[in-house]
C-alpha atoms as a PDB file:
ATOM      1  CA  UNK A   1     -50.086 199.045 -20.417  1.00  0.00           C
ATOM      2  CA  UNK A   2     -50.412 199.922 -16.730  1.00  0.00           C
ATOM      3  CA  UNK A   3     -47.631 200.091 -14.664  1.00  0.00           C
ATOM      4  CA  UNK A   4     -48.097 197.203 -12.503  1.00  0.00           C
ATOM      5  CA  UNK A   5     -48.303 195.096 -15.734  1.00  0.00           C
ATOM      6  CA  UNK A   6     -45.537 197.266 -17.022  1.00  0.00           C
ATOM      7  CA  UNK A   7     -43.384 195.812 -13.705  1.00  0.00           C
ATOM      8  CA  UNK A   8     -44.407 192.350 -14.075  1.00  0.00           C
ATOM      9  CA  UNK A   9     -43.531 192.368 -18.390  1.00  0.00           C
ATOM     10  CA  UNK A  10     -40.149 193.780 -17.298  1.00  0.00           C
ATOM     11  CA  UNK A  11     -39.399 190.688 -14.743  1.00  0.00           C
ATOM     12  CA  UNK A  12     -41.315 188.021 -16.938  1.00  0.00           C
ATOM     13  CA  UNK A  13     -38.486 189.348 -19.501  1.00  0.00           C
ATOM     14  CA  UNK A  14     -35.301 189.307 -16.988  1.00  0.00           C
ATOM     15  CA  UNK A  15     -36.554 185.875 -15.745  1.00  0.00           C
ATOM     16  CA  UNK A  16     -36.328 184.804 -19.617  1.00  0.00           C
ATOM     17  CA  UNK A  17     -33.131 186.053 -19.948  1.00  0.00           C
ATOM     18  CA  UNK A  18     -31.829 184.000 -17.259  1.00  0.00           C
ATOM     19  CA  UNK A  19     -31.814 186.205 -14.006  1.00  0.00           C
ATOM     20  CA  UNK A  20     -32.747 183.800 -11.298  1.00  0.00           C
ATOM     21  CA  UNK A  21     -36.245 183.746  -9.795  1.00  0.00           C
ATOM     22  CA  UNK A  22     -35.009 184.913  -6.437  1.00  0.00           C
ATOM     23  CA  UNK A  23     -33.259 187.544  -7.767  1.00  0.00           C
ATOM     24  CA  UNK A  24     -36.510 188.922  -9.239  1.00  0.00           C
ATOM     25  CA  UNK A  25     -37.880 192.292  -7.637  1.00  0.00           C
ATOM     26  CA  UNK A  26     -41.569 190.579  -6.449  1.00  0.00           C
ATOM     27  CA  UNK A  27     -42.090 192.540  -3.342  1.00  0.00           C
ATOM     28  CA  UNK A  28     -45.453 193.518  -2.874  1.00  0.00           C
ATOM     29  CA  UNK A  29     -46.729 191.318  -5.188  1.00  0.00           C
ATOM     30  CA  UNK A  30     -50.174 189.603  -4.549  1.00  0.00           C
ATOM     31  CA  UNK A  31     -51.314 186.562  -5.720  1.00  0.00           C
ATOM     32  CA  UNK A  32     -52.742 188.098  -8.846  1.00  0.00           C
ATOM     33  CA  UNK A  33     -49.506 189.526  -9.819  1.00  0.00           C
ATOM     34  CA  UNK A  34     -48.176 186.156  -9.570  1.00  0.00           C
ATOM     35  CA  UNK A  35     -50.443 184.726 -12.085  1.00  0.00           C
ATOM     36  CA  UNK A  36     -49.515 187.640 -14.400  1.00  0.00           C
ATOM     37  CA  UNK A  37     -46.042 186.528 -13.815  1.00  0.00           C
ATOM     38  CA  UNK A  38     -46.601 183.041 -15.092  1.00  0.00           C
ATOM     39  CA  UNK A  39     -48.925 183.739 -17.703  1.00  0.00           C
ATOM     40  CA  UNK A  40     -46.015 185.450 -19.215  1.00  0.00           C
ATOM     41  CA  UNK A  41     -43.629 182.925 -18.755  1.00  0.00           C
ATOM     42  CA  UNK A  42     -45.950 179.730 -19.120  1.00  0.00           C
ATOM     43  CA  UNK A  43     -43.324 178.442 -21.961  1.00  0.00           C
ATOM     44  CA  UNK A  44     -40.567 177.940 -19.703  1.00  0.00           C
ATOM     45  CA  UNK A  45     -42.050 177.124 -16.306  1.00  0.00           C
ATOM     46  CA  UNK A  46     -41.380 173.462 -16.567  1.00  0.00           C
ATOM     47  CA  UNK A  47     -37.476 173.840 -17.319  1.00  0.00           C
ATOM     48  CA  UNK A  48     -37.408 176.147 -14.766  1.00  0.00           C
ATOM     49  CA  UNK A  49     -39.889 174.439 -11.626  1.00  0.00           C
ATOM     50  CA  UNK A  50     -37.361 174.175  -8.914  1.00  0.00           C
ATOM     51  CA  UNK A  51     -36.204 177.761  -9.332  1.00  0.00           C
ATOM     52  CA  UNK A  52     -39.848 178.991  -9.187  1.00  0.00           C
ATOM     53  CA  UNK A  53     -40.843 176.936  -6.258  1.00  0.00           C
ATOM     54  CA  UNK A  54     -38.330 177.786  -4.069  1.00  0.00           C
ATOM     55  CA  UNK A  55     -38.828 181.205  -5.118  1.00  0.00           C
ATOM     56  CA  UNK A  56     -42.270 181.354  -4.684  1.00  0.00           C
ATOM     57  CA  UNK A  57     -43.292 178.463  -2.956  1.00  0.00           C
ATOM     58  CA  UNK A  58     -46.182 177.408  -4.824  1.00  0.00           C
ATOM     59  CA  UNK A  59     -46.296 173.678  -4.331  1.00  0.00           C
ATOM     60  CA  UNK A  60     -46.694 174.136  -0.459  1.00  0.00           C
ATOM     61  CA  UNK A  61     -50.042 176.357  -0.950  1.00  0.00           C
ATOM     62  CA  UNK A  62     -53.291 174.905  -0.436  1.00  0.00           C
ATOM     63  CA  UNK A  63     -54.529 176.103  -3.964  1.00  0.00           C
ATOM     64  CA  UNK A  64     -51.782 177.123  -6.195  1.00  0.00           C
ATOM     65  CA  UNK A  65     -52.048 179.189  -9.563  1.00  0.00           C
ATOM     66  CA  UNK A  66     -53.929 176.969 -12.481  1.00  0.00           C
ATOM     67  CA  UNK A  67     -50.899 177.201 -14.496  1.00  0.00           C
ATOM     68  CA  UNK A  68     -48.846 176.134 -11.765  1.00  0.00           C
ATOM     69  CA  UNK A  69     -50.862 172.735 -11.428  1.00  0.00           C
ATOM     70  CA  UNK A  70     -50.885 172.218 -15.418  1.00  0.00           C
ATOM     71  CA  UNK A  71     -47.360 172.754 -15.722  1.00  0.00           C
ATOM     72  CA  UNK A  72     -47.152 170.474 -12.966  1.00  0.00           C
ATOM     73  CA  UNK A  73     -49.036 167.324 -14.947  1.00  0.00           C
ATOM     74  CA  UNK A  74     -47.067 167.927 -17.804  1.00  0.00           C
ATOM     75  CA  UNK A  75     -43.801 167.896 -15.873  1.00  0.00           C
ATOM     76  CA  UNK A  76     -44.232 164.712 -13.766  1.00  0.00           C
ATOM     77  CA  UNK A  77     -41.299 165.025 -11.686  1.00  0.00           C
ATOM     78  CA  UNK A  78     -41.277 164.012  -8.267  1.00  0.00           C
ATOM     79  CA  UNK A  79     -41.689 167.424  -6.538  1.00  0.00           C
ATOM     80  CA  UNK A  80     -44.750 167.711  -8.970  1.00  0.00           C
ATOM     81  CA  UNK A  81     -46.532 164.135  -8.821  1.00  0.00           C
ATOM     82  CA  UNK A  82     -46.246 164.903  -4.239  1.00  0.00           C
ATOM     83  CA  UNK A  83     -48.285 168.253  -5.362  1.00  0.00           C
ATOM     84  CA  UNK A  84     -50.293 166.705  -7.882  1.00  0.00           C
ATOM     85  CA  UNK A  85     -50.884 163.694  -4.937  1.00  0.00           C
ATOM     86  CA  UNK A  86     -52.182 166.111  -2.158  1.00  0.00           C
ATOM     87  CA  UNK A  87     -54.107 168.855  -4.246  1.00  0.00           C
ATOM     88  CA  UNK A  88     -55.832 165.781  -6.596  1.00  0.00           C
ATOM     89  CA  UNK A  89     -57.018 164.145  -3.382  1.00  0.00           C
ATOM     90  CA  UNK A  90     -59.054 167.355  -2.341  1.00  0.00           C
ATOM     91  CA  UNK A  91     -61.780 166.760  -4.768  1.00  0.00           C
ATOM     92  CA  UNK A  92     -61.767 170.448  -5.923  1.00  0.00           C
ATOM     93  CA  UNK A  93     -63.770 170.583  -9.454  1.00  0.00           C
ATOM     94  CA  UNK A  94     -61.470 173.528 -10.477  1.00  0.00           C
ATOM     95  CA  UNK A  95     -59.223 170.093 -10.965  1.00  0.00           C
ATOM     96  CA  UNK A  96     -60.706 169.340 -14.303  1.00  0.00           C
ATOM     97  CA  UNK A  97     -57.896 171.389 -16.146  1.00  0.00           C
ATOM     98  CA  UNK A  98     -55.463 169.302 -14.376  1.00  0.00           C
ATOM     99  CA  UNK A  99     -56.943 165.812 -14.744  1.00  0.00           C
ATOM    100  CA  UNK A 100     -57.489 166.820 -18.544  1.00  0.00           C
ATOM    101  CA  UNK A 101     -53.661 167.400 -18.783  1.00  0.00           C
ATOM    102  CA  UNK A 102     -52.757 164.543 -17.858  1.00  0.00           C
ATOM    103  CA  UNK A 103     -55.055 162.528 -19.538  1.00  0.00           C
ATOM    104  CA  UNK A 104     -53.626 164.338 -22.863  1.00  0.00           C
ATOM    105  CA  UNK A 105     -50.449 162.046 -22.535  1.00  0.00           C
ATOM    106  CA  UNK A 106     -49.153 158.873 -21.990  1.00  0.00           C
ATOM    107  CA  UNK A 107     -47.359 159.263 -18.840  1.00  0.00           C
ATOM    108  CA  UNK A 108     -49.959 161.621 -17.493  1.00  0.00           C
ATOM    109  CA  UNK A 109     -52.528 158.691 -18.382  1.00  0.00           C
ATOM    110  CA  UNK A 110     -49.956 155.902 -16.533  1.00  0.00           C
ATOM    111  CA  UNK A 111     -49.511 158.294 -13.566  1.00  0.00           C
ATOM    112  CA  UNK A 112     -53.230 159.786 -13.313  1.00  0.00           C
ATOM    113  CA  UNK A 113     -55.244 156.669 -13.863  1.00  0.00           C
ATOM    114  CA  UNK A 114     -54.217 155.162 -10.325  1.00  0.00           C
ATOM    115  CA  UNK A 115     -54.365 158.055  -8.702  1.00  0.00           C
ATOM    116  CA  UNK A 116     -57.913 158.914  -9.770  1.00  0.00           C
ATOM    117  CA  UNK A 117     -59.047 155.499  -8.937  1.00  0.00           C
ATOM    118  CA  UNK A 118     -57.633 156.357  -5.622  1.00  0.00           C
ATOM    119  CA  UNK A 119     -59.298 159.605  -5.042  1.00  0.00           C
ATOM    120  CA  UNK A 120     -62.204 159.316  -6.879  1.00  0.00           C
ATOM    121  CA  UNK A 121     -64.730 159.181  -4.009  1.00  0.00           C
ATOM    122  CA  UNK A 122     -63.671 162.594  -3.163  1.00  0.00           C
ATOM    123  CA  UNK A 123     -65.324 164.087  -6.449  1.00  0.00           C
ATOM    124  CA  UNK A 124     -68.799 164.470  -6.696  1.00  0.00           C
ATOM    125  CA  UNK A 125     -70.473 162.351  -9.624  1.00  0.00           C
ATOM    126  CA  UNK A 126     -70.744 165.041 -12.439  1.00  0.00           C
ATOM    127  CA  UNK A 127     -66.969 165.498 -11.739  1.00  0.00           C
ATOM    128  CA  UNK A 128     -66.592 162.140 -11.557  1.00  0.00           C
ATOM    129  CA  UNK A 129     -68.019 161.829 -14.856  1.00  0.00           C
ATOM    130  CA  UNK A 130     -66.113 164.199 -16.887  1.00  0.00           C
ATOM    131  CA  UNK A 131     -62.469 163.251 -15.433  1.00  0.00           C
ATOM    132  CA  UNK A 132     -63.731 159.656 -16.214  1.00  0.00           C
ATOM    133  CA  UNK A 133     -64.385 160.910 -20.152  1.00  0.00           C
ATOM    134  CA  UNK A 134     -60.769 162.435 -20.049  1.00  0.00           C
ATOM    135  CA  UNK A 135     -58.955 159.164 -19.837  1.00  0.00           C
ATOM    136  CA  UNK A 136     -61.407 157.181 -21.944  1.00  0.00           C
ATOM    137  CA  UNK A 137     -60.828 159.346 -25.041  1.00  0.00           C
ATOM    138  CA  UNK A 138     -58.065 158.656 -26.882  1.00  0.00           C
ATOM    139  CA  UNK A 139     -54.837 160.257 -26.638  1.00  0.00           C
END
């Protein structure tokens, strides 16, 4: 294991054990580190959203970590569904993994429906198309 994955294991495992997210030792770390850091703690993200928000500040990004957005549509809290609002309406096609989550559940299907009939016209037609297929399989 290299030592910059060797760093990020060892504060993936404090943050596990319950040291806060600010306390953390995440200087220097880039973007890529970042998504290390969540891969490793994907489990408990959602518990823990607040903490890691105001820690890292992900919802305020323009285009925050994958995992960040998924954990996001599963959570469904307010601070998510004002992310989930603003980064939906973009029309990115990285989306997909996001629109997918949420059509996997019932909330995510009573939240996500309305909003992608909202921002649909921001997608282009192949995207359009496979979001579409998301919420017309069944759950």
């Amino acid at each position: 294991m290299s030592s910059l994955l060797a760093k990020i294991s060892a504060q993936a495992n404090a943050f596990r054990a319950g040291t806060k997210a600010s306390d953390l030792d995440t200087q220097r770390w880039t973007d890529f580190d970042r998504l290390l850091f969540l891969g490793q703690i994907s489990d408990v993200i959602i518990p823990r959203m607040s903490e890691l928000d105001t820690a890292f500040g992900f919802s305020k990004m323009n285009s925050p970590p994958p995992s960040w957005l998924t954990a996001a549509a599963k959570s469904l809290d307010s601070a998510s569904k004002t992310l989930l609002d603003r980064y939906l309406a973009i029309g990115k096609t990285d989306s997909l993994v996001v629109w997918q989550t949420l059509a996997r559940s019932a909330a995510g299907r009573t939240y996500g429906v309305p909003l992608y009939n909202s921002v649909r016209n921001f997608y282009d037609a192949s995207t359009r198309q496979a979001i579409t297929s998301y919420f017309n399989a069944p759950l």
